[in-house]
Protein backbone atom coordinates (compact mmCIF):
# COMPACT_ATOMS: atom_id res chain seq x y z
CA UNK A 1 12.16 -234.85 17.45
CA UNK A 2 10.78 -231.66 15.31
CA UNK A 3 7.25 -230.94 16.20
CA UNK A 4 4.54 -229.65 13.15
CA UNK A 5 3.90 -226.65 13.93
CA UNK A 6 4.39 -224.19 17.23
CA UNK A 7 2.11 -220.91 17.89
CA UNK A 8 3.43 -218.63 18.91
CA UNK A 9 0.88 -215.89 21.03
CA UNK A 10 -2.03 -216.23 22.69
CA UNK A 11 -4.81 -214.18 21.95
CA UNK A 12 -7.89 -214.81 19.09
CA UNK A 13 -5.60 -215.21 16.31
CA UNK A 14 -3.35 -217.70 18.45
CA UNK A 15 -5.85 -220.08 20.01
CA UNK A 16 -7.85 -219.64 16.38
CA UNK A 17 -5.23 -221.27 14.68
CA UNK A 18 -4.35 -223.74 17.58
CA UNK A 19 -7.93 -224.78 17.26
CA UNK A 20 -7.89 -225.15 13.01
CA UNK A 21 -4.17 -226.87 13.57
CA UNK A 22 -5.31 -229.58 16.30
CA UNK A 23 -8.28 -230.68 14.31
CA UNK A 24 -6.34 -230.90 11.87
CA UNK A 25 -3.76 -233.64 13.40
CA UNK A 26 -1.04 -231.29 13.57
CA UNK A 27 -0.58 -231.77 17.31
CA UNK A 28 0.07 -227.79 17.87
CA UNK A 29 2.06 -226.27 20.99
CA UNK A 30 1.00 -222.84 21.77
CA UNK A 31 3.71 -220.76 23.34
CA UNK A 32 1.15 -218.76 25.83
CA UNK A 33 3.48 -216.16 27.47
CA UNK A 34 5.24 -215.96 30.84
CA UNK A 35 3.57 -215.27 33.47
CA UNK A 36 6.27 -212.01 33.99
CA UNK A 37 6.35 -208.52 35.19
CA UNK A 38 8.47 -207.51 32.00
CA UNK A 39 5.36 -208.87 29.78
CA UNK A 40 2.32 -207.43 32.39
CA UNK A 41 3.63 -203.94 32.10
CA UNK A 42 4.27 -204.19 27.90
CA UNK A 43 0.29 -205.63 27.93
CA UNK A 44 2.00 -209.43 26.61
CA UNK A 45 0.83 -211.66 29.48
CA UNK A 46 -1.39 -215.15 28.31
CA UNK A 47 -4.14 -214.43 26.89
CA UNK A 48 -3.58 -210.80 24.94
CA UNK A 49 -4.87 -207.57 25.28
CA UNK A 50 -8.71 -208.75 25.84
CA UNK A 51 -7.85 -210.35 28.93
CA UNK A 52 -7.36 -207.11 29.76
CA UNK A 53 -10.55 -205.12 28.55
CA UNK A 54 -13.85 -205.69 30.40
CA UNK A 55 -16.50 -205.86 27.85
CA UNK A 56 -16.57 -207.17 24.42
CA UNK A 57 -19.55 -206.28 22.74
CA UNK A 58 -19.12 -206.70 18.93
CA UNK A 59 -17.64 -210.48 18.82
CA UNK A 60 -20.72 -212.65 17.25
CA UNK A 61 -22.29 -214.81 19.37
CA UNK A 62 -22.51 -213.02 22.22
CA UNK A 63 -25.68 -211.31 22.19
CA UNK A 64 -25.41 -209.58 25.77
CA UNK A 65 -21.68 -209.11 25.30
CA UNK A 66 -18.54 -211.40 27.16
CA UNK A 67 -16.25 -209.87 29.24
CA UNK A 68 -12.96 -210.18 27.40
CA UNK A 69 -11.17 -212.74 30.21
CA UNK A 70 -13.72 -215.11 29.80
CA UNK A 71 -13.81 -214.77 25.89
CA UNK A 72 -9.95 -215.32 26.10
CA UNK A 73 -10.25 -218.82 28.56
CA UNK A 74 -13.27 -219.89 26.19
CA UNK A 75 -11.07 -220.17 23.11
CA UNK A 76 -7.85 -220.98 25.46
CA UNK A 77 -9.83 -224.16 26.81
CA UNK A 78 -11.60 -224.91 23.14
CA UNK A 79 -8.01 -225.16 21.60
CA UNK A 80 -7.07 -227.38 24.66
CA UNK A 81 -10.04 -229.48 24.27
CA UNK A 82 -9.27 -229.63 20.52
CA UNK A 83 -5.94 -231.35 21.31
CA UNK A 84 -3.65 -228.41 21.65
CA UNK A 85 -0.84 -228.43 24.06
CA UNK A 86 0.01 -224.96 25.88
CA UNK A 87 3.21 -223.97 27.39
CA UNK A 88 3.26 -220.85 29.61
CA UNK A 89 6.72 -219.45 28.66
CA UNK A 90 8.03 -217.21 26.30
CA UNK A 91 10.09 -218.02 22.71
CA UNK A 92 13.22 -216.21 23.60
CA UNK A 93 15.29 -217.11 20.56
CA UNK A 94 14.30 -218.55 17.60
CA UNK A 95 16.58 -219.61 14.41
CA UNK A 96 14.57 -219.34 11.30
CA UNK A 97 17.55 -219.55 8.62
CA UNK A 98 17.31 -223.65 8.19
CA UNK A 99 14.35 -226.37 8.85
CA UNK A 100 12.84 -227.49 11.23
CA UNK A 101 13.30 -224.21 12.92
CA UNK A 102 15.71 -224.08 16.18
CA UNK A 103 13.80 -222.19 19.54
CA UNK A 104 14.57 -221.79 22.65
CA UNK A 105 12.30 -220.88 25.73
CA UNK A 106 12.45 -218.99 28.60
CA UNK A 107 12.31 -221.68 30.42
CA UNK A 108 15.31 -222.83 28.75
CA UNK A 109 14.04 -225.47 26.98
CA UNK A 110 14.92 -226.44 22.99
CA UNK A 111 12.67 -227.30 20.79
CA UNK A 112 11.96 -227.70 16.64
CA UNK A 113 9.16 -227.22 14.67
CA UNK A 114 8.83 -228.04 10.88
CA UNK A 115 6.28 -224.72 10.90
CA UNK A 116 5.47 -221.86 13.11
CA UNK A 117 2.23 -219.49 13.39
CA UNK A 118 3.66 -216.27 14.62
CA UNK A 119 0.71 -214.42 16.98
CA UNK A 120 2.18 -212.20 19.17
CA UNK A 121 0.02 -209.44 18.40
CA UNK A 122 0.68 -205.58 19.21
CA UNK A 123 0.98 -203.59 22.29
CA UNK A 124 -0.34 -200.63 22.09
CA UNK A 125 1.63 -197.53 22.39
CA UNK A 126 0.57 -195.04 25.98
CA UNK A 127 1.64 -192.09 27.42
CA UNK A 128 3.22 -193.69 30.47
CA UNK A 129 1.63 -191.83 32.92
CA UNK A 130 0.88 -193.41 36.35
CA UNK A 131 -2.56 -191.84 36.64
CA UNK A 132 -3.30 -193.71 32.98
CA UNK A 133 -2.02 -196.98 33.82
CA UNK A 134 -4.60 -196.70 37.30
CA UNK A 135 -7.33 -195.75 34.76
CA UNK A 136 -6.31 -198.56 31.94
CA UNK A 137 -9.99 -200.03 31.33
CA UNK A 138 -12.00 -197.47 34.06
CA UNK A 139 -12.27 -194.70 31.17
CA UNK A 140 -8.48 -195.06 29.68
CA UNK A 141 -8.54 -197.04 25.94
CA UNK A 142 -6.23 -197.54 23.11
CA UNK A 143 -9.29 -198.94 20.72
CA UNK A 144 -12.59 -196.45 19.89
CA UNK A 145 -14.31 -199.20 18.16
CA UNK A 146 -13.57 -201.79 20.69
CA UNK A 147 -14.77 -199.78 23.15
CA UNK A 148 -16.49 -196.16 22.11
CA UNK A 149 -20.11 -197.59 22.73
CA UNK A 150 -19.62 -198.94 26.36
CA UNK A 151 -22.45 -197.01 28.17
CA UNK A 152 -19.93 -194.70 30.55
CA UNK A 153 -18.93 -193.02 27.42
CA UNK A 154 -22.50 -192.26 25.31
CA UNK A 155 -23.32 -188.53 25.24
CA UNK A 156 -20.00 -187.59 27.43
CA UNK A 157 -17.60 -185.43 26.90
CA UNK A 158 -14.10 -187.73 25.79
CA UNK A 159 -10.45 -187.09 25.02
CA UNK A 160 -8.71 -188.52 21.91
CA UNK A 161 -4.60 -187.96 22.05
CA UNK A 162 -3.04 -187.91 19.07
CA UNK A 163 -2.69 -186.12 15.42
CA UNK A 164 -2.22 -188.80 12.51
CA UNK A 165 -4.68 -191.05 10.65
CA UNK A 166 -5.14 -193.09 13.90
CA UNK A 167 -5.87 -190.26 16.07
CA UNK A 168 -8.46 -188.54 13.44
CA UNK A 169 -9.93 -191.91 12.89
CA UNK A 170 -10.56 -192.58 16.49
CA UNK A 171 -12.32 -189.15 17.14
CA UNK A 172 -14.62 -189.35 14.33
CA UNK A 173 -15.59 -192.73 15.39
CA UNK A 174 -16.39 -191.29 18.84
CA UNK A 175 -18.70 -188.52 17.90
CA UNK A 176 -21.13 -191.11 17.01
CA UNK A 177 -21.32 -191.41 20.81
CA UNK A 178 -19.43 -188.91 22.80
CA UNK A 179 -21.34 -185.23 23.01
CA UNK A 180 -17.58 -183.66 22.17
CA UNK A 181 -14.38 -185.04 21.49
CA UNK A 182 -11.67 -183.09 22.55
CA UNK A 183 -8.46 -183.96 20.31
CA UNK A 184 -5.37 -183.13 22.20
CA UNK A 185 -2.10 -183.04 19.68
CA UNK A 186 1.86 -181.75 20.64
CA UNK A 187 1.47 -179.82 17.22
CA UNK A 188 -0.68 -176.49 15.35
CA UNK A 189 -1.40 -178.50 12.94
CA UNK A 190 -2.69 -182.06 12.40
CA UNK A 191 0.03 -185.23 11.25
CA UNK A 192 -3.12 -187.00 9.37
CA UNK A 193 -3.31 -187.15 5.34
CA UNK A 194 -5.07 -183.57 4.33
CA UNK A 195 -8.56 -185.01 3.39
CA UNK A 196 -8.40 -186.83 6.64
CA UNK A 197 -7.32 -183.59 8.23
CA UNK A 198 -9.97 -181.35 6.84
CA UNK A 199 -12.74 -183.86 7.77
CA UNK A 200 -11.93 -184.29 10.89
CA UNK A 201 -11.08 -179.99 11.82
CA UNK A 202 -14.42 -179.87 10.05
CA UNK A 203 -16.71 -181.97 12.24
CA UNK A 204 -18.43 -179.75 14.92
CA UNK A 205 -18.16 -182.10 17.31
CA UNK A 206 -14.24 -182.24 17.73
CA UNK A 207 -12.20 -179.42 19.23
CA UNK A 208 -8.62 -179.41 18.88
CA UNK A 209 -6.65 -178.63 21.80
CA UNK A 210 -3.00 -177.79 19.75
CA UNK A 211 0.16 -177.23 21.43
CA UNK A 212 -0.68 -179.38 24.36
CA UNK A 213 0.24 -182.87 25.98
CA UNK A 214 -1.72 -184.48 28.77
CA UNK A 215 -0.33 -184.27 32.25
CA UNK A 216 -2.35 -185.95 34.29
CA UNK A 217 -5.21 -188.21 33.73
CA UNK A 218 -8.05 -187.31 36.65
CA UNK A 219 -10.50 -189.94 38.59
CA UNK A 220 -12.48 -190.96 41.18
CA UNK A 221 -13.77 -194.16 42.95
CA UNK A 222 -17.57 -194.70 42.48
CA UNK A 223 -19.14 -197.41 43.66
CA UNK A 224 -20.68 -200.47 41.41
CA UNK A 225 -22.26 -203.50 41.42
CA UNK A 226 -19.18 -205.27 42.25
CA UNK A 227 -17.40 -202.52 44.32
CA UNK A 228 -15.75 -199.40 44.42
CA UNK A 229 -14.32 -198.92 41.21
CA UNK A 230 -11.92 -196.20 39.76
CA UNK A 231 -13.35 -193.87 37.30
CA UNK A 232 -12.06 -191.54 34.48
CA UNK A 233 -13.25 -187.64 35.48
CA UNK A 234 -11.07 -186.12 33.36
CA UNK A 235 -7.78 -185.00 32.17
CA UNK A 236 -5.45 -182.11 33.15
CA UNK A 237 -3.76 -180.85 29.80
CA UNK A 238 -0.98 -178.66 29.53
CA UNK A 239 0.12 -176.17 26.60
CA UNK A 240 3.87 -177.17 26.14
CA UNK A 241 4.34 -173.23 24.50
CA UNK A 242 3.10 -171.41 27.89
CA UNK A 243 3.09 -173.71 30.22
CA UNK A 244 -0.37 -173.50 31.40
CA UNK A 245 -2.83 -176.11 32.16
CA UNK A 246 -6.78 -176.58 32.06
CA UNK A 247 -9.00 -179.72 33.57
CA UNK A 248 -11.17 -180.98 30.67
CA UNK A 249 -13.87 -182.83 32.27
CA UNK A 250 -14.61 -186.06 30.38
CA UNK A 251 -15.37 -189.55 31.07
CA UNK A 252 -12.79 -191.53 28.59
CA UNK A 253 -9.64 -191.01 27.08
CA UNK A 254 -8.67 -192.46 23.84
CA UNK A 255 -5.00 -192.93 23.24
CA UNK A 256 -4.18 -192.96 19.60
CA UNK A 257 -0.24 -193.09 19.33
CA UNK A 258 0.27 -195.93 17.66
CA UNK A 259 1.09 -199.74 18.42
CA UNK A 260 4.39 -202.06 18.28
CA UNK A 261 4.43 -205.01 16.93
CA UNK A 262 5.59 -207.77 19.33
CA UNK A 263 8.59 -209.48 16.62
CA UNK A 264 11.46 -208.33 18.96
CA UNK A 265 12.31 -211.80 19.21
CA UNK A 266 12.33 -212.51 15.95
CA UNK A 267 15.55 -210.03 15.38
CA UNK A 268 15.02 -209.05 12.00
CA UNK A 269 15.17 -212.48 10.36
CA UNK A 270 11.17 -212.23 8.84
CA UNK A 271 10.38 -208.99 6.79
CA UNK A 272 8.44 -206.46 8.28
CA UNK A 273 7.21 -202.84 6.84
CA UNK A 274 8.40 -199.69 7.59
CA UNK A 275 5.80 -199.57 11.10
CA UNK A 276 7.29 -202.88 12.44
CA UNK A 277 4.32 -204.89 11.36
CA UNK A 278 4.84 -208.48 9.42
CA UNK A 279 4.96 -208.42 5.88
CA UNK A 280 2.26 -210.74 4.31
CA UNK A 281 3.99 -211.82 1.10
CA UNK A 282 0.66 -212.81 -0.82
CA UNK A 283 -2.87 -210.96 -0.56
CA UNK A 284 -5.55 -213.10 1.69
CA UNK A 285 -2.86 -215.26 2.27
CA UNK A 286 -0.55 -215.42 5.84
CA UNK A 287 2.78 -216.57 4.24
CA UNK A 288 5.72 -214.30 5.42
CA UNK A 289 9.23 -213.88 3.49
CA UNK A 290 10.46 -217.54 5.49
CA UNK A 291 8.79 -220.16 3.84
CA UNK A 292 6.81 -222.18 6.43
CA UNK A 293 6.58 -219.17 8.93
CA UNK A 294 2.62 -217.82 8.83
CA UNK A 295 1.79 -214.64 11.03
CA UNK A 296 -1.80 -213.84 11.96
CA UNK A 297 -3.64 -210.98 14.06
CA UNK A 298 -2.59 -207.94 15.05
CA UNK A 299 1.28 -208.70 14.36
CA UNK A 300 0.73 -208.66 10.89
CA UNK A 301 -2.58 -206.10 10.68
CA UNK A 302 -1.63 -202.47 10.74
CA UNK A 303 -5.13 -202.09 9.77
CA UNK A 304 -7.89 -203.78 11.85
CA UNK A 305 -6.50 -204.76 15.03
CA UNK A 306 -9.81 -206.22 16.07
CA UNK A 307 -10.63 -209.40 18.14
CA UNK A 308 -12.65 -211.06 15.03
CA UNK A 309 -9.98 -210.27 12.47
CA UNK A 310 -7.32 -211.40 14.14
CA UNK A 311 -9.11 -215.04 14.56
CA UNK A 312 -9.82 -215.17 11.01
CA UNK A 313 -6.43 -214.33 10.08
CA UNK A 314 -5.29 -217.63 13.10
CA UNK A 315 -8.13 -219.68 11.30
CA UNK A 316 -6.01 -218.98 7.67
CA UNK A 317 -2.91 -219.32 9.45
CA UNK A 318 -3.56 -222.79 10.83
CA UNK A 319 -4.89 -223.49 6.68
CA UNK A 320 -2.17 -222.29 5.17
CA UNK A 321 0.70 -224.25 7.54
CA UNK A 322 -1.59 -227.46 7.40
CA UNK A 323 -1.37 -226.98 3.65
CA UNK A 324 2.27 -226.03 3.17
CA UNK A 325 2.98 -228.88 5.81
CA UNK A 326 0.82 -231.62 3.55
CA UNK A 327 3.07 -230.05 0.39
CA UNK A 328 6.12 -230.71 2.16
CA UNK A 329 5.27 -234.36 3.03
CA UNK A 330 4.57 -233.90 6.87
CA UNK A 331 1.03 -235.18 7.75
């Protein structure tokens, strides 16, 4: 038997559309994620990368701010409530070329589905540092404006790594809060588009550090509320023409290097552009180049990559296969 539709991913844009798709009738399974060392260290486990931040403080309706876990099992237990049905595995192989699409699990079970949401978001890209991974979340971040305005980082020096768009976006961004920003780049010269360039060389409050690649990311424990807790000091950089290294003392690090697109396991059978992102073959719309395959969130979003975004783009997903599903004759 084919089911409707199957989600794929599980953070706002996946449990967005398994909410839209289940009130709709559609009878939804969400493929969740293993629970799997592989996926923990690529940032893939249940619940996507705000189960792994602490606060989230610009997603309406939380005046005080969530903490992103219990954001994540909000939505995760709405879309259950709603009627959804969750599986905590992984799509290993899927066979888009004929419907009902043919997947496979890594659980090893088979499965069909008429349509499929694709959510898998994108990891972002790190230096792969031990000392980073211990800080991940205590003063280490791959998103300014998810987290530039936490409190630890206001009127502190930070770091921003990195020397394209992202990078200069990131670090202008930050000097609303930080008292310097401190933008550390392998290069003598910025990767960015020149009128992003020149604004961002031109704002007082970033330096650039050229030449130079972080070495070591620098901490402490302090104690909190809830504990001792590791915290960012700052960052030992080192200029890759001399070989010499300085301690800039800051209290965050922004990693700007870029994110990957989770559509390994797709293997090249839905178009994607030339940074691995889904291709979205109509504007406001989620359709990809298969007919009756929808992406949503960060997957498809080279752009936003925001928590609120990506469940608008689930909520059209949902829509759009409901629609496509009605137009096919499958109610």
């Amino acid at each position: 038997m084919s089911e409707k539709v199957v989600i794929i991913g599980s953070g706002p844009a996946g449990w967005t559309a398994a909410i839209y798709a289940a009130r709709a009738n559609l009878h939804p399974i969400v493929y969740e994620g293993a629970l799997t060392e592989e996926n923990r260290l690529r940032g893939t486990l249940p619940l996507g990368q705000l189960n792994l931040t602490t606060e989230v403080e610009n997603f309406p309706g939380f005046a005080k701010g969530i903490l992103g876990p219990d954001l994540m099992m909000q939505m995760r237990e709405q879309a259950e409530h709603a009627g959804a049905k969750i599986v905590t595995e992984d799509i290993v192989d899927i066979d888009l070329s004929s419907r009902p699409f043919k997947m496979k699990d890594s659980a090893g079970q088979s499965l069909q589905a008429q349509a499929v949401i694709i959510a898998t978001g994108a990891s972002a890209n790190y230096l792969g540092l031990p000392s980073e991974e211990k800080y991940k979340n205590f003063g280490v971040s791959a998103c300014a404006v998810c987290d530039g305005a936490l409190p630890r980082f206001r009127n502190k020096p930070l770091v921003v790594v990195g020397g394209g768009d992202s990078a200069c976006e990131e670090g202008g961004y930050l000097t609303k809060f930080a008292s310097t920003v401190y933008l550390v780049h392998r290069r003598d010269e910025l990767r960015a588009s020149k009128a992003m360039a020149d604004r961002t060389l031109a704002n007082p409050k970033i330096k650039p550090i050229w030449n130079s690649a972080v070495d070591e990311v620098l901490g402490a424990e302090v104690q909190t509320g809830v504990g001792p807790q590791p915290s960012l000091t700052g960052v030992r950089i080192k200029n890759l023409k001399t070989g010499e290294t300085q301690t800039v003392d800051a209290t965050g690090m922004f990693v700007a290097i870029g994110h990957t697109p989770n559509t390994k396991f797709l293997k090249g059978q839905v178009k994607v552009d030339d940074k691995g992102f889904l291709v979205l073959t109509e504007p406001h719309r989620t359709l990809t180049s298969v007919e009756g395959v929808f992406a949503a969130g960060d997957v498809a979003d080279p752009i936003y990559k925001q928590a609120i975004t990506a469940a608008g783009m689930g909520c059209k997903a949902a829509l759009d296969a409901e629609r496509w599903l009605a137009a096919m004759g499958v109610h």
